[in-house]
C-alpha atoms as a PDB file:
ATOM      1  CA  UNK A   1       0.000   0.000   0.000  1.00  0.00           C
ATOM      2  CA  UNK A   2       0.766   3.888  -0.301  1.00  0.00           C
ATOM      3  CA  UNK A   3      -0.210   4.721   3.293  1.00  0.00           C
ATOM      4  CA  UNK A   4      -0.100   8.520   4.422  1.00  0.00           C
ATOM      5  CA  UNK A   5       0.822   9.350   8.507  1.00  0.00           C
ATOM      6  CA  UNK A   6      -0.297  12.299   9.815  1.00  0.00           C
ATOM      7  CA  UNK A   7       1.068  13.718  13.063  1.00  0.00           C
ATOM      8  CA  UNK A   8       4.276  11.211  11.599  1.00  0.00           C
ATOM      9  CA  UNK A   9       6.856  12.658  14.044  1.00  0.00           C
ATOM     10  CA  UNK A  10       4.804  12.294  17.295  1.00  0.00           C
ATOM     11  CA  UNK A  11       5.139   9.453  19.613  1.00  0.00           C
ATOM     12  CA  UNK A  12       2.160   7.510  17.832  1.00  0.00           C
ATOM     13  CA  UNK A  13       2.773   8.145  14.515  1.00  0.00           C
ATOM     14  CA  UNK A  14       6.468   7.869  14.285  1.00  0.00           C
ATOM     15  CA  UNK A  15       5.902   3.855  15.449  1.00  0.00           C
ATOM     16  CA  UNK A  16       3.374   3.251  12.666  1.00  0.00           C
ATOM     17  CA  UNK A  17       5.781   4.773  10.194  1.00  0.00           C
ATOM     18  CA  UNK A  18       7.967   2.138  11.616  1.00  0.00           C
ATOM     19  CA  UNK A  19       5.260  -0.408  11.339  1.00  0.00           C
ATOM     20  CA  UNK A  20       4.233   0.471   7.509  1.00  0.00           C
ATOM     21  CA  UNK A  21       7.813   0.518   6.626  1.00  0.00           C
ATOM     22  CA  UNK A  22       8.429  -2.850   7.861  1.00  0.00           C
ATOM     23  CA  UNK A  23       5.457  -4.453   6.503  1.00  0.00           C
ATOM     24  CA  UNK A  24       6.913  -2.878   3.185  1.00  0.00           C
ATOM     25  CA  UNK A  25       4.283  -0.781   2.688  1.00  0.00           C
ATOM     26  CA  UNK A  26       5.529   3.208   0.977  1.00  0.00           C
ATOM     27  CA  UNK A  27       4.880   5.062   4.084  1.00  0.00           C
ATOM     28  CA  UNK A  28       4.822   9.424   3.329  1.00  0.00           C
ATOM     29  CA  UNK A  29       4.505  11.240   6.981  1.00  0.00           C
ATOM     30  CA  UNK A  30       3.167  14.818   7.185  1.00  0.00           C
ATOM     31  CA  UNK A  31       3.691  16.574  10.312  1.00  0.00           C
ATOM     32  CA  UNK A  32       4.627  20.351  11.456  1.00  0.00           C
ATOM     33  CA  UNK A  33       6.368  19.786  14.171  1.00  0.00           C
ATOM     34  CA  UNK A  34       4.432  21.649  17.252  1.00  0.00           C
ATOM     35  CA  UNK A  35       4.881  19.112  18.987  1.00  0.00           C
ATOM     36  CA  UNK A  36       6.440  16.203  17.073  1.00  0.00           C
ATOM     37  CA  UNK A  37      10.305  15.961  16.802  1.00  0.00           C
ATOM     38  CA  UNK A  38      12.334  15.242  14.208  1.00  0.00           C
ATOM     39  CA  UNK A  39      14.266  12.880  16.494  1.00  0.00           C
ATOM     40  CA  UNK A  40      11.594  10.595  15.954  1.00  0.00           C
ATOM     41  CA  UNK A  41      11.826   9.909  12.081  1.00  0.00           C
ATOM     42  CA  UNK A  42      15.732  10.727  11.683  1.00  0.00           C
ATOM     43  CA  UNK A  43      16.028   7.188  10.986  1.00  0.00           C
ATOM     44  CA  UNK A  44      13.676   6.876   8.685  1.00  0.00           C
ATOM     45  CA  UNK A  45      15.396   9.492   5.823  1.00  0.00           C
ATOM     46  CA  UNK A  46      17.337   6.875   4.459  1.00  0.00           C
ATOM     47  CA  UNK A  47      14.395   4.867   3.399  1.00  0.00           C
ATOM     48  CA  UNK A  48      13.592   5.195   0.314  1.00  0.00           C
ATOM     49  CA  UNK A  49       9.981   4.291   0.689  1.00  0.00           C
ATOM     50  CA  UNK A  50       9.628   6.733   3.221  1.00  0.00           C
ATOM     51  CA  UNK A  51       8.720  10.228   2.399  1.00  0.00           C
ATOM     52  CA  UNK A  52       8.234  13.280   4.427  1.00  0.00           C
ATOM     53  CA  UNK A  53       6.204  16.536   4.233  1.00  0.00           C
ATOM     54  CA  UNK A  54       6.232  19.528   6.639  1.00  0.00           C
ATOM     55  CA  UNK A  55       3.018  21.013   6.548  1.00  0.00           C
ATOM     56  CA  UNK A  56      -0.181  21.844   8.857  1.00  0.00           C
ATOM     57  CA  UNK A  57      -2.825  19.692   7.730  1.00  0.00           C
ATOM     58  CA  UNK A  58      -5.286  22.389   8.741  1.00  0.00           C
ATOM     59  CA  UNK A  59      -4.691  23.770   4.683  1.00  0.00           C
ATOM     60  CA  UNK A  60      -4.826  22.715   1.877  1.00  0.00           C
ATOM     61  CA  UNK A  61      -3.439  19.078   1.270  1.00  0.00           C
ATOM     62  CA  UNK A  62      -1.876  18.197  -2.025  1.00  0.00           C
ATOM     63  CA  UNK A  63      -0.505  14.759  -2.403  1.00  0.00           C
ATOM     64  CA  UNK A  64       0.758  13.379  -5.929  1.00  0.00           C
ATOM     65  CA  UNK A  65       0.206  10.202  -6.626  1.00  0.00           C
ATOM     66  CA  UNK A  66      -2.476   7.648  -5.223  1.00  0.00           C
ATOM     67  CA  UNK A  67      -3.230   6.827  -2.049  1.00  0.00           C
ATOM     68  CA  UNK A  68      -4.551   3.455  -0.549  1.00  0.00           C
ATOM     69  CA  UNK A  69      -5.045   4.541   3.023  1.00  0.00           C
ATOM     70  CA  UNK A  70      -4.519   7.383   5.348  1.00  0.00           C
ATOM     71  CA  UNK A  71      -4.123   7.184   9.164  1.00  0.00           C
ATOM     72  CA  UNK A  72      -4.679  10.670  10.482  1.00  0.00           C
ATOM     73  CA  UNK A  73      -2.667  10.841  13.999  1.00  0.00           C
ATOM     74  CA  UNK A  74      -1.961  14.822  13.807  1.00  0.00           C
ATOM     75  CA  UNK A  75      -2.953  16.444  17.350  1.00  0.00           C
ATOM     76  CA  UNK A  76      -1.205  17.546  20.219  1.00  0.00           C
ATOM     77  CA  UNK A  77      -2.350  14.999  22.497  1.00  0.00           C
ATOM     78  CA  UNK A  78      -1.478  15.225  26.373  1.00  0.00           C
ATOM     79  CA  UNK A  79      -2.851  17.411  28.449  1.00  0.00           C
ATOM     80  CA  UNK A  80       0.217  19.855  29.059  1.00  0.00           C
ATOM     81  CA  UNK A  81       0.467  19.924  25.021  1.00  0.00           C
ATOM     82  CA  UNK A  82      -3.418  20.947  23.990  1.00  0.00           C
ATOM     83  CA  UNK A  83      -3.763  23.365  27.302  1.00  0.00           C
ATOM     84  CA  UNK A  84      -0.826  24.996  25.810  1.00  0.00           C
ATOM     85  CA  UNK A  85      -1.906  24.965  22.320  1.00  0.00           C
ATOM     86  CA  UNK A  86      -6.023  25.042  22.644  1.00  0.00           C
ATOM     87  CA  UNK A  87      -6.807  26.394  19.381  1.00  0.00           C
ATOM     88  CA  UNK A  88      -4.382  24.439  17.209  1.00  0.00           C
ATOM     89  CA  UNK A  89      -6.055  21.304  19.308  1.00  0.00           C
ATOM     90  CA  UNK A  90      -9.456  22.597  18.001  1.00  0.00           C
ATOM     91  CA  UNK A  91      -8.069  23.337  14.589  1.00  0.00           C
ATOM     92  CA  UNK A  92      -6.459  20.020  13.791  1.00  0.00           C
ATOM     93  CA  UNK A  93      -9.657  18.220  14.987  1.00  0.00           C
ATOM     94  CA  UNK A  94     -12.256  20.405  13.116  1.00  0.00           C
ATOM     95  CA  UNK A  95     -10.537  21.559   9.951  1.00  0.00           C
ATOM     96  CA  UNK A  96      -7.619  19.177   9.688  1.00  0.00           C
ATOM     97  CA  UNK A  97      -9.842  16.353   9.890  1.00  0.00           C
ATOM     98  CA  UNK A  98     -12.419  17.532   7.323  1.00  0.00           C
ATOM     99  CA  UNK A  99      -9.201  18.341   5.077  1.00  0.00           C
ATOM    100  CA  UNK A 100      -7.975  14.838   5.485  1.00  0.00           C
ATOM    101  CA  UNK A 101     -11.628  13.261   4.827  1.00  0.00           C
ATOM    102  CA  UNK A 102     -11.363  15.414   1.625  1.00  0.00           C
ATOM    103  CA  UNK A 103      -7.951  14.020   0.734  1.00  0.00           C
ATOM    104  CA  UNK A 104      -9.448  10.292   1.121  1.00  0.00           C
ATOM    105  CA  UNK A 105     -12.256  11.086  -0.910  1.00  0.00           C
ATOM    106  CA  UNK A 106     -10.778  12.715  -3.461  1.00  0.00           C
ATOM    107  CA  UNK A 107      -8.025   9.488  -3.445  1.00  0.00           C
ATOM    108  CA  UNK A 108     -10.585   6.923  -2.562  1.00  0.00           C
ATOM    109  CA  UNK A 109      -8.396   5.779   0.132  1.00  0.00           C
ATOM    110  CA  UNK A 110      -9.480   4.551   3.341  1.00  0.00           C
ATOM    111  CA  UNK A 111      -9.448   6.748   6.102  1.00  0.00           C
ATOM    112  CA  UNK A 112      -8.720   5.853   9.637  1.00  0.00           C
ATOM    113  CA  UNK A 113      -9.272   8.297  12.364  1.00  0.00           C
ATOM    114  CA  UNK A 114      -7.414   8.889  16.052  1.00  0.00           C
ATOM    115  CA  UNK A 115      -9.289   8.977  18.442  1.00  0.00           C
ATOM    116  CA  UNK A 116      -9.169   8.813  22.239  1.00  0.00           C
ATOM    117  CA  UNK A 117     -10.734   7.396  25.404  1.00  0.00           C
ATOM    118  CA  UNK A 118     -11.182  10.995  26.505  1.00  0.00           C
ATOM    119  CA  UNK A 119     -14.554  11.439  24.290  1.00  0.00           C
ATOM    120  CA  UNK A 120     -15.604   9.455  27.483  1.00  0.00           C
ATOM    121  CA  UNK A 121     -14.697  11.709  29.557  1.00  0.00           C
ATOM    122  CA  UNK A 122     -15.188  11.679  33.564  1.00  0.00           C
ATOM    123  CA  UNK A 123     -16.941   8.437  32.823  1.00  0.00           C
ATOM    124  CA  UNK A 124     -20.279   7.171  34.872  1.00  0.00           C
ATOM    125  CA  UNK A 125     -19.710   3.678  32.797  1.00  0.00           C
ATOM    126  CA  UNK A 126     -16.679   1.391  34.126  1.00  0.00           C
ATOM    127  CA  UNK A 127     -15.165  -0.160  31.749  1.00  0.00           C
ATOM    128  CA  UNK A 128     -16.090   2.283  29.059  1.00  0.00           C
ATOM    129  CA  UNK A 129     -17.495   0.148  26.248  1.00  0.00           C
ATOM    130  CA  UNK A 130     -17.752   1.932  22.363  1.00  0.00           C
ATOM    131  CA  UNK A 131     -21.910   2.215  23.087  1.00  0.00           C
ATOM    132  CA  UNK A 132     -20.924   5.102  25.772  1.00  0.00           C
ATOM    133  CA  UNK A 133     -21.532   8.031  24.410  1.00  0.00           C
ATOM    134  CA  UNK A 134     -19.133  10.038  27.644  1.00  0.00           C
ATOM    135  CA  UNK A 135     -19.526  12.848  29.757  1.00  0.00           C
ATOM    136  CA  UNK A 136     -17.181  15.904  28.592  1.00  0.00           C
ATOM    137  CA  UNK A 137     -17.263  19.400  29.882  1.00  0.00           C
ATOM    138  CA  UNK A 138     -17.234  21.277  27.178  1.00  0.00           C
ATOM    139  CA  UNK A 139     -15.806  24.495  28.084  1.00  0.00           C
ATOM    140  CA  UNK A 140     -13.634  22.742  30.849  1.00  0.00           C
ATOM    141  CA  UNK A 141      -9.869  23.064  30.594  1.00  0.00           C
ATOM    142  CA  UNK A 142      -9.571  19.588  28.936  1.00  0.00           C
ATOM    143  CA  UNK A 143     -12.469  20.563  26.398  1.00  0.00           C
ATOM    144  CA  UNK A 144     -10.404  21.649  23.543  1.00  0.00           C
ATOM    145  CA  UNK A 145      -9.093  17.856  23.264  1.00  0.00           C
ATOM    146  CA  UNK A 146     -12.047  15.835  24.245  1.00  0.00           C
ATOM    147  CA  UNK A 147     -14.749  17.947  21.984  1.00  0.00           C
ATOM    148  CA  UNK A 148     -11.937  18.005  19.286  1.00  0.00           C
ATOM    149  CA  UNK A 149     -11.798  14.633  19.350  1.00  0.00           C
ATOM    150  CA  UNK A 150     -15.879  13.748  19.384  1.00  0.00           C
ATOM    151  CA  UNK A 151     -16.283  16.437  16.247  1.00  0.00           C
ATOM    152  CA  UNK A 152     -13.729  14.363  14.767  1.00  0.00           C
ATOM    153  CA  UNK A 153     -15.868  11.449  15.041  1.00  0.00           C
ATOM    154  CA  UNK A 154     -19.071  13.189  14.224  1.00  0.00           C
ATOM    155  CA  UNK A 155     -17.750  15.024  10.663  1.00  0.00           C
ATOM    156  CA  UNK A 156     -15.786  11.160  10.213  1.00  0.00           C
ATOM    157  CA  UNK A 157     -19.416   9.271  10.075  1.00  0.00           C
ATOM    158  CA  UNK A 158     -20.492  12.288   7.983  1.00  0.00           C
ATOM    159  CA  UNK A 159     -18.396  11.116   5.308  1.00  0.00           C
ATOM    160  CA  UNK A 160     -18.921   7.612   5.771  1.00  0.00           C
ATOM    161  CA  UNK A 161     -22.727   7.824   5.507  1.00  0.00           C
ATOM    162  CA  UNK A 162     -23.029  11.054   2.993  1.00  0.00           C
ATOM    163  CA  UNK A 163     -20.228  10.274   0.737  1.00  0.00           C
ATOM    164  CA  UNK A 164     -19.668   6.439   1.186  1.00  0.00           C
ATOM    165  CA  UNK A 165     -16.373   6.612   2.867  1.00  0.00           C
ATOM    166  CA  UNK A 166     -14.572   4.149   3.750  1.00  0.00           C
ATOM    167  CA  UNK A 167     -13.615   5.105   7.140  1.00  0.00           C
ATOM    168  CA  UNK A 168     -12.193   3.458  10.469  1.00  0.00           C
ATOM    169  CA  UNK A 169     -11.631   5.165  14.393  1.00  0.00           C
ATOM    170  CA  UNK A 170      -9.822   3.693  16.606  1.00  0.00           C
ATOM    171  CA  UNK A 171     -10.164   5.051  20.300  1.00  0.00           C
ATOM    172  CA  UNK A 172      -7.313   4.632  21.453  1.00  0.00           C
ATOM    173  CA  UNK A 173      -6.467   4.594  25.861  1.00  0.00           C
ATOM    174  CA  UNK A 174      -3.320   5.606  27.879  1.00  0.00           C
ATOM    175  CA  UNK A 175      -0.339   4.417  25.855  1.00  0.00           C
ATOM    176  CA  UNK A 176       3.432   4.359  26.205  1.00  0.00           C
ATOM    177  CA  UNK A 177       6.390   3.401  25.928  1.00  0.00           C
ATOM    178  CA  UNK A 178       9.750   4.827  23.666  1.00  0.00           C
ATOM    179  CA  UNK A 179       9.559   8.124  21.853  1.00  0.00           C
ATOM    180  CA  UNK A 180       7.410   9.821  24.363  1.00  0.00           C
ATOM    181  CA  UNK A 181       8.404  13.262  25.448  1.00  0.00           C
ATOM    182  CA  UNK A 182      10.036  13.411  28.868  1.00  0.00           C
ATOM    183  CA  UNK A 183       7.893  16.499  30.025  1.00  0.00           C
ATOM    184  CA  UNK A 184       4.689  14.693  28.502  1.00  0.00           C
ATOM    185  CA  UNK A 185       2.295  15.737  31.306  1.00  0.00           C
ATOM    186  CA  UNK A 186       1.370  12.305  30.926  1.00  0.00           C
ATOM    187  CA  UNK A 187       1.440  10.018  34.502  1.00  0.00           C
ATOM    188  CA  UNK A 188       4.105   7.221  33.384  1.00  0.00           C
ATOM    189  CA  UNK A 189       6.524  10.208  31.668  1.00  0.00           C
ATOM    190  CA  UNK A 190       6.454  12.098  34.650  1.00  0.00           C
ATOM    191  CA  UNK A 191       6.791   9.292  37.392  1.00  0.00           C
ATOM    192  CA  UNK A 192       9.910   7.530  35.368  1.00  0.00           C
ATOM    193  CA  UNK A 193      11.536  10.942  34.712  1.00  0.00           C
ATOM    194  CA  UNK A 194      11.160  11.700  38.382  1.00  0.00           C
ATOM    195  CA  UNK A 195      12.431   8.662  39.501  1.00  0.00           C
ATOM    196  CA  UNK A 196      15.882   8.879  37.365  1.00  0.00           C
ATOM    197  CA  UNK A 197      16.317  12.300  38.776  1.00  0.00           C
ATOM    198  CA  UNK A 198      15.782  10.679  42.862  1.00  0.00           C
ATOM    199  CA  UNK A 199      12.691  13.086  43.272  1.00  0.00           C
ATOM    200  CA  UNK A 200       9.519  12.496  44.867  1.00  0.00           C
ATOM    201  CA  UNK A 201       6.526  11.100  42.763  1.00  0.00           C
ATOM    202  CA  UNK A 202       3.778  13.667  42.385  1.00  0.00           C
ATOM    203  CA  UNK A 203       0.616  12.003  42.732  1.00  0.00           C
ATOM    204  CA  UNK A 204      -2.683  14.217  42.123  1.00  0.00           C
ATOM    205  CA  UNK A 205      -5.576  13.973  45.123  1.00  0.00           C
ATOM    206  CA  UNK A 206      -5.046  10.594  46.931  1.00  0.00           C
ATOM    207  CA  UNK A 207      -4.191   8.569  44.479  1.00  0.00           C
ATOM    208  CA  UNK A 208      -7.494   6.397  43.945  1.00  0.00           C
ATOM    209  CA  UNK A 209      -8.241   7.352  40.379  1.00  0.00           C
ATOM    210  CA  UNK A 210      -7.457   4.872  37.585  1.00  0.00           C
ATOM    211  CA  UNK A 211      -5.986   4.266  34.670  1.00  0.00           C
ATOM    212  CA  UNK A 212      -5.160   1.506  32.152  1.00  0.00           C
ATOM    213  CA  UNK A 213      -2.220   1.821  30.295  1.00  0.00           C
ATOM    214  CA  UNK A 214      -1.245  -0.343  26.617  1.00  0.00           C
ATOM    215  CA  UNK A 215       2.247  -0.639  25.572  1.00  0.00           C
ATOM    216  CA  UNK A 216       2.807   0.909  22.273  1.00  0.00           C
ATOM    217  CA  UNK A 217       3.625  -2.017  20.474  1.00  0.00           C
ATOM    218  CA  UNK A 218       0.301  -3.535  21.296  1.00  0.00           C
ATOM    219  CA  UNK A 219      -1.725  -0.558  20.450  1.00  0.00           C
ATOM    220  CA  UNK A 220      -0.103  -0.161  16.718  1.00  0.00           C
ATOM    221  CA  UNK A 221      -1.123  -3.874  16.252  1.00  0.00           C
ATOM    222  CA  UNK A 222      -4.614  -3.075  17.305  1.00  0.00           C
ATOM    223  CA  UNK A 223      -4.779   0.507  15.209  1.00  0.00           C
ATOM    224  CA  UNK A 224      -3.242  -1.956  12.084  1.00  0.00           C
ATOM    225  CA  UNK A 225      -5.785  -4.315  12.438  1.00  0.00           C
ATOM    226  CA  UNK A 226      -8.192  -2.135  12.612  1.00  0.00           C
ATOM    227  CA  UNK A 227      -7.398  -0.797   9.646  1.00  0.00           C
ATOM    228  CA  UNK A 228      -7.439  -4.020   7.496  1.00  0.00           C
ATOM    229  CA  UNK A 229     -10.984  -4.579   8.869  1.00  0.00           C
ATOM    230  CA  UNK A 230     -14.334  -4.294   7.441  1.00  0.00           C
ATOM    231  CA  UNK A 231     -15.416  -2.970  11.263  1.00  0.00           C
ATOM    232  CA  UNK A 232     -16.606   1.121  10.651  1.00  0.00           C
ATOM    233  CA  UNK A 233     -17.721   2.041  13.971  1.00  0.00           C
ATOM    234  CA  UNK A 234     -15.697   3.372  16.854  1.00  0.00           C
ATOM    235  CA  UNK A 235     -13.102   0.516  18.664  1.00  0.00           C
ATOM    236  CA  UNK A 236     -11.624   0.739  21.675  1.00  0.00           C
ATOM    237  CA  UNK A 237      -8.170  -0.306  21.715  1.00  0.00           C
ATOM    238  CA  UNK A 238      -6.484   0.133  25.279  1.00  0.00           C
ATOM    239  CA  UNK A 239      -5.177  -2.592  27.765  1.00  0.00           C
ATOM    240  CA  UNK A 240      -8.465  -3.219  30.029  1.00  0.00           C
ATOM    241  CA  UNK A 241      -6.261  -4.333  33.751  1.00  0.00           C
ATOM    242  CA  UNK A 242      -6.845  -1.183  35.819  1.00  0.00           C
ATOM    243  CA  UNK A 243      -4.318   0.373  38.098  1.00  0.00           C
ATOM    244  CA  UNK A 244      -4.710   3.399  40.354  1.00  0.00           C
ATOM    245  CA  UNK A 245      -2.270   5.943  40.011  1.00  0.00           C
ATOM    246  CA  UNK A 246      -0.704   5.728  43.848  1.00  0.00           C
ATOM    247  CA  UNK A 247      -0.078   1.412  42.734  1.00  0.00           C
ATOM    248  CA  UNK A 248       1.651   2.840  39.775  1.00  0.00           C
ATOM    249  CA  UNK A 249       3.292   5.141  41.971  1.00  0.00           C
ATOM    250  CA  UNK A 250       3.984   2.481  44.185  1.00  0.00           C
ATOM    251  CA  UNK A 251       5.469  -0.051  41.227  1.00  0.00           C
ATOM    252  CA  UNK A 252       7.611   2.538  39.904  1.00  0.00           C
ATOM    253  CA  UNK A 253       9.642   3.294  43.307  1.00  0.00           C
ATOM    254  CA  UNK A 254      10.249  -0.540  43.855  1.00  0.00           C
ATOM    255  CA  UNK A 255      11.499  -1.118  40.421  1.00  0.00           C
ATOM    256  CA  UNK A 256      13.563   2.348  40.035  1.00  0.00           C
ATOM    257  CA  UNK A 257      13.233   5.170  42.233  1.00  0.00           C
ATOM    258  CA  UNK A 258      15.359   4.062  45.279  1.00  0.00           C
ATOM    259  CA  UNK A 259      15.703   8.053  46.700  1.00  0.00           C
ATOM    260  CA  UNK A 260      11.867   8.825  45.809  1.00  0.00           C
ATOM    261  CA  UNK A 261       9.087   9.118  48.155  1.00  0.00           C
ATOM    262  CA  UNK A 262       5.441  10.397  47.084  1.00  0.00           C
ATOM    263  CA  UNK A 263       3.500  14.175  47.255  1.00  0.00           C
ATOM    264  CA  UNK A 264       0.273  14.809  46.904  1.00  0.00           C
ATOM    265  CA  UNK A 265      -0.916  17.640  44.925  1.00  0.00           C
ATOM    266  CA  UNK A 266      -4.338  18.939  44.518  1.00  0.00           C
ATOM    267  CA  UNK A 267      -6.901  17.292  41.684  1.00  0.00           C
ATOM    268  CA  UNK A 268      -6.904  18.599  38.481  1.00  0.00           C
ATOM    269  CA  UNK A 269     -10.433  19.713  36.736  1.00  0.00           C
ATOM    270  CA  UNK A 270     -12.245  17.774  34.907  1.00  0.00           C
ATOM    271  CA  UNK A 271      -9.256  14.679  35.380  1.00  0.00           C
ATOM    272  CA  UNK A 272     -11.093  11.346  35.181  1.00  0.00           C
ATOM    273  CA  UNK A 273     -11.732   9.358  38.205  1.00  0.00           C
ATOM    274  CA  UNK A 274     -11.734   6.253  36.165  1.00  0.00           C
ATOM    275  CA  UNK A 275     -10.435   5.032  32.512  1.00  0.00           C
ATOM    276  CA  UNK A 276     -10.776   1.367  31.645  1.00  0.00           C
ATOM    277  CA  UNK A 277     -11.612   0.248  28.152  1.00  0.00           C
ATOM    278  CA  UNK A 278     -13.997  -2.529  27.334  1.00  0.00           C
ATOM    279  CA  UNK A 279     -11.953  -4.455  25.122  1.00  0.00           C
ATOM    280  CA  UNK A 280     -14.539  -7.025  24.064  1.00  0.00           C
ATOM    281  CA  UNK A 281     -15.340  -5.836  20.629  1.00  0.00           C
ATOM    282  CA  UNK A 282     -11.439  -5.358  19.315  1.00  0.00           C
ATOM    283  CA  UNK A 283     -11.238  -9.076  20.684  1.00  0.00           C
ATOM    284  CA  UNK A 284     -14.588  -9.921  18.190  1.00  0.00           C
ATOM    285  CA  UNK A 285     -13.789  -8.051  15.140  1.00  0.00           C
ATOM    286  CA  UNK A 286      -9.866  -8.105  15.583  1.00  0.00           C
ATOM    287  CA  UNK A 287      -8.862 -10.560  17.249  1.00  0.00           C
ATOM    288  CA  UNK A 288      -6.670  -8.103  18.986  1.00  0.00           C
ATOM    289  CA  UNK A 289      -5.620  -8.196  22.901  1.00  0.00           C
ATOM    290  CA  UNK A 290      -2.411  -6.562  24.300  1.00  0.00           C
ATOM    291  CA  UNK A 291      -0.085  -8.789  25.195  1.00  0.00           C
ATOM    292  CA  UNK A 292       2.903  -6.739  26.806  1.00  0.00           C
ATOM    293  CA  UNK A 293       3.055  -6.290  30.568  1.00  0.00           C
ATOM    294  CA  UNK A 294       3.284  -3.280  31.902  1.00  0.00           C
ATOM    295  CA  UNK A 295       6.926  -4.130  33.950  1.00  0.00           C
ATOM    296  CA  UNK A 296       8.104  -4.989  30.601  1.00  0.00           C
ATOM    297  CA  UNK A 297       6.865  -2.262  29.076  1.00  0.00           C
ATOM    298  CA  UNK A 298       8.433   0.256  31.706  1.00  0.00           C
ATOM    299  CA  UNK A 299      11.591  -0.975  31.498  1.00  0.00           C
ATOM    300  CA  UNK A 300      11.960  -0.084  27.802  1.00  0.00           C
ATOM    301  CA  UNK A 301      10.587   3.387  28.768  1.00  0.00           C
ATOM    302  CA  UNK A 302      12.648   3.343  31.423  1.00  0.00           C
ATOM    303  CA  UNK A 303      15.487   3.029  29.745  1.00  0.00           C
ATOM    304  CA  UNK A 304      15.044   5.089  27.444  1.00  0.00           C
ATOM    305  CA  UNK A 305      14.623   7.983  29.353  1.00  0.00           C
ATOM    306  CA  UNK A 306      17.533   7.004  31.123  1.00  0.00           C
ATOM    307  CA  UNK A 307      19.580   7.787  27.840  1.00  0.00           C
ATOM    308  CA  UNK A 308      18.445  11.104  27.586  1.00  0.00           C
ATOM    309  CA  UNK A 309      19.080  11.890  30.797  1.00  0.00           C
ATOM    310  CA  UNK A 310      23.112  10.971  30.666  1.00  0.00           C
ATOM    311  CA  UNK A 311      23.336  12.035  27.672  1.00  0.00           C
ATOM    312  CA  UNK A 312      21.918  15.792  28.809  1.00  0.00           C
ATOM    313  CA  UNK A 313      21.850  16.166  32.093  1.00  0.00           C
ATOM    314  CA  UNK A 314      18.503  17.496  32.525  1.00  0.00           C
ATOM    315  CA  UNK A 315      15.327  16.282  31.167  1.00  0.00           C
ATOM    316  CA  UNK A 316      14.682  19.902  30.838  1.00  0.00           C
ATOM    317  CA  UNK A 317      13.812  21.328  27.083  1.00  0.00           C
END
């Protein structure tokens, strides 16, 4: 296939690049670097079935050539990232979307859309199956990304039903692992970079709120599978055993943070209490379950954080 990558040089995108690639697929990645990094698809230059384009998929989209599929992955995605660039968040869901569904139509690729657990919301369903239709503040500080996100959907299943596109979403839950930005915002990020440095974990209210996190590897299987399918409604693909964030907190000072010890801050607004996925329909339609556990997983993120670290001095920047 002739696959394009949006968002190519974030942390998501820049793996399925490497996926494509390897599956020998011509792979061409568009991103504009607000919060991508170059870093992430330095390797990937000497490819020759890789191509790259800088530019904001919010204009105008010209791509020569055909196209078989398009994954569209371009949005600032943790919370320190969209809070700092709101409208750009809003932009690349609203107009870069619709820009992208125009590129697939005009191609007659297929299109398959990122989405996110956080159309949920502050759920009142646990585990969040696809049926939920979420409870978002809209004008809430985490609004830009969640309503971003579900307007993504909404103009996605436009297409699909007005024009006969042939469109995919993946929702995707808390993933890591290598390639993810130090000073992420994110809770694994910030608990592994605080262990290297011998600081305290900072854990937000007690502690008691959960997540459910999917190593990276597993997720771009499920996203790639997802893609190959004849499944057109929303799938959730996430890693459904729960943790709360003091056991995390907990796991991550036995395995590496000898010197740390654990703060509590006050709760965000608007931060979910609870975020599980209901994996039962990606096990139906894909055959997809993760199968990477989360020690494992850490210890690649782990170490590779660690790198950064000696190799700057600072995970500052």
């Amino acid at each position: 296939m002739r696959v394009l990558i949006t968002g190519a040089a974030g942390f998501l995108g820049s793996h399925l690049c490497d996926r494509f690639l390897a599956d020998g697929h011509d792979v061409i990645g568009v991103d504009n670097f607000i919060t991508g990094s170059p870093e992430n698809i330095a390797h990937m230059f000497s490819n020759p079935r890789f191509q790259f384009l800088k530019l904001d998929v919010t204009n105008f989209i010209y791509i020569d050539g055909p196209l078989d599929a398009i994954l569209h992955f371009a949005s600032p995605a943790s919370p320190i990232d969209y809070q700092r660039y709101p409208i750009q968040t809003l932009k690349v869901g609203a107009m870069g979307t619709h820009k992208v569904l125009g590129l697939a139509k005009a191609k007659g690729a297929r299109m398959l859309l990122a989405s996110t657990s956080e159309v949920y919301g502050d759920p009142q369903v646990h585990p969040q199956e696809e049926t939920y239709w979420g409870q978002v503040n809209p004008i809430g500080p985490r609004g830009v990304y969640d309503e971003a996100k579900r307007y993504a959907e909404a103009i996605t299943m436009a297409y699909h039903r007005y024009h006969g596109l042939d469109t995919r979403i993946v929702r995707i839950f808390n993933t890591y692992g290598p390639r993810m930005k130090p000073k992420d915002g994110r809770v694994i990020p910030a608990f592994l970079t605080q262990a290297i440095e011998g600081r305290d974990l900072t854990v937000f209210g007690e502690g008691s709120q959960t997540r459910s996190f999917s190593f990276v590897t597993d997720t771009v299987e499920g996203i790639v599978r997802l893609l190959n399918s004849d499944y057109t409604g929303p799938v959730n693909i996430g890693n459904p055993r729960e943790y709360t964030i003091l056991q995390l907190a907990q796991l991550i000072i036995e395995r590496y943070g000898k010197t740390s010890g654990i703060v509590h801050h006050p709760y965000p607004q608007d931060d979910p209490k609870i975020r599980q996925p209901d994996i039962d329909l990606a096990r139906k339609v894909l055959g997809w379950e993760p199968k990477v556990e989360l020690e494992t997983g850490l210890d690649q993120v782990y170490e590779y954080f660690k790198q950064i670290y000696e190799k700057n001095g600072t995970f500052q920047g």
